[in-house]
Protein backbone atom coordinates (compact mmCIF):
# COMPACT_ATOMS: atom_id res chain seq x y z
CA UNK A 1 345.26 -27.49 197.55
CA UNK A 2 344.18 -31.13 196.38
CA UNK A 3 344.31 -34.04 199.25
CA UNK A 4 344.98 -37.73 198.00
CA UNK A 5 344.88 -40.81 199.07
CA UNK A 6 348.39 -42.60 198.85
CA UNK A 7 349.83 -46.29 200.05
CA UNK A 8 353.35 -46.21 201.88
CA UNK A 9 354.59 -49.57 202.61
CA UNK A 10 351.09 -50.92 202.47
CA UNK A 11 349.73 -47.97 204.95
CA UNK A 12 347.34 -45.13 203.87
CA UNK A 13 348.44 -41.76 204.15
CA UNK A 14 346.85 -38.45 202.66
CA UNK A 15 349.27 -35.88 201.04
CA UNK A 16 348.05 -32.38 200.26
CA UNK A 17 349.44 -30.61 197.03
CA UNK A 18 348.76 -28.09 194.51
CA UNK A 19 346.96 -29.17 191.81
CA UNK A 20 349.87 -28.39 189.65
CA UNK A 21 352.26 -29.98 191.50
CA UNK A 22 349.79 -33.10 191.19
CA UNK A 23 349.93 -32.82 187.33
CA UNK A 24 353.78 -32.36 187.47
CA UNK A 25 353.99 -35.58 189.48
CA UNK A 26 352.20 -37.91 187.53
CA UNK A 27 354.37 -36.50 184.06
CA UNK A 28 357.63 -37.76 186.05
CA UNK A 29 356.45 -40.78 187.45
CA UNK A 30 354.97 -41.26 183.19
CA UNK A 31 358.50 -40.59 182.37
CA UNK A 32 359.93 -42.93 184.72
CA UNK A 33 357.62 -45.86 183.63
CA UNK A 34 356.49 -45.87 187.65
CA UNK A 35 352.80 -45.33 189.20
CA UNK A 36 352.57 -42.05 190.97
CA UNK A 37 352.02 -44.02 193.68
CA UNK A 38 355.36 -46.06 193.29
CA UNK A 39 357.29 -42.67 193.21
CA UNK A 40 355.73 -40.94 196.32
CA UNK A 41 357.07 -44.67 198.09
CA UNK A 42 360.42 -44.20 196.40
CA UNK A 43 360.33 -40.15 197.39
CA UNK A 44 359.42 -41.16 200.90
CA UNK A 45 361.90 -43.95 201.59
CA UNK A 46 364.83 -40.69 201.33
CA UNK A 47 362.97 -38.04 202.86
CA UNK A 48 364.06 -36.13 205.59
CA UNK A 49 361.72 -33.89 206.07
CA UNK A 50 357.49 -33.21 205.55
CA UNK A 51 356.35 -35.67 202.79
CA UNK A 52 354.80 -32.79 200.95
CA UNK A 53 357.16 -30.85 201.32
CA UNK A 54 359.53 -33.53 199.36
CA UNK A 55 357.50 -34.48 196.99
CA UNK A 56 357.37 -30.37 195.73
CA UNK A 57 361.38 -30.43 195.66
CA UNK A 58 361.49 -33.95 194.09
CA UNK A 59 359.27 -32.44 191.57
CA UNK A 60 361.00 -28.73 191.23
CA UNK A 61 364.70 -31.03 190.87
CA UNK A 62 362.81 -33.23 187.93
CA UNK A 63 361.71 -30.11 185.92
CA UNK A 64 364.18 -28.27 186.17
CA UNK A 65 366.53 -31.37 184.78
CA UNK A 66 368.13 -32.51 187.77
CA UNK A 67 367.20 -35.73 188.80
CA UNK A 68 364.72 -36.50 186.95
CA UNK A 69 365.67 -40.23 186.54
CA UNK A 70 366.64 -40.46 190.00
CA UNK A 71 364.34 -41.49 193.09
């Protein structure tokens, strides 16, 4: 489990993540032309739920070829 460093809305937040699900994240957000901190702020604003915890499924959903384009 890595911890980072992120900026929401101009606030500091830590997110904890697998290391692999780190790598995974920065490959979409590559894809997308976006920072990976400009998709964790697009992942939060339509959240429901633990930000973690969404960033995993936005990641699973982008692998796996659904919604990979989408925030």
């Amino acid at each position: 489990m890595k911890k980072r460093s992120v900026l929401i809305a101009g606030h500091p937040t830590s997110v904890s993540l697998e290391e692999e699900f780190w790598d995974a994240l920065k490959s979409v957000a590559q894809a997308r032309g976006l920072s990976v901190n400009a998709l964790i702020e697009e992942i939060d604003q339509t959240r429901t739920g633990n930000l973690s915890s969404a960033i995993r499924v936005h990641v699973l959903k982008a692998v796996q070829g659904r919604g990979a384009g989408e925030g």
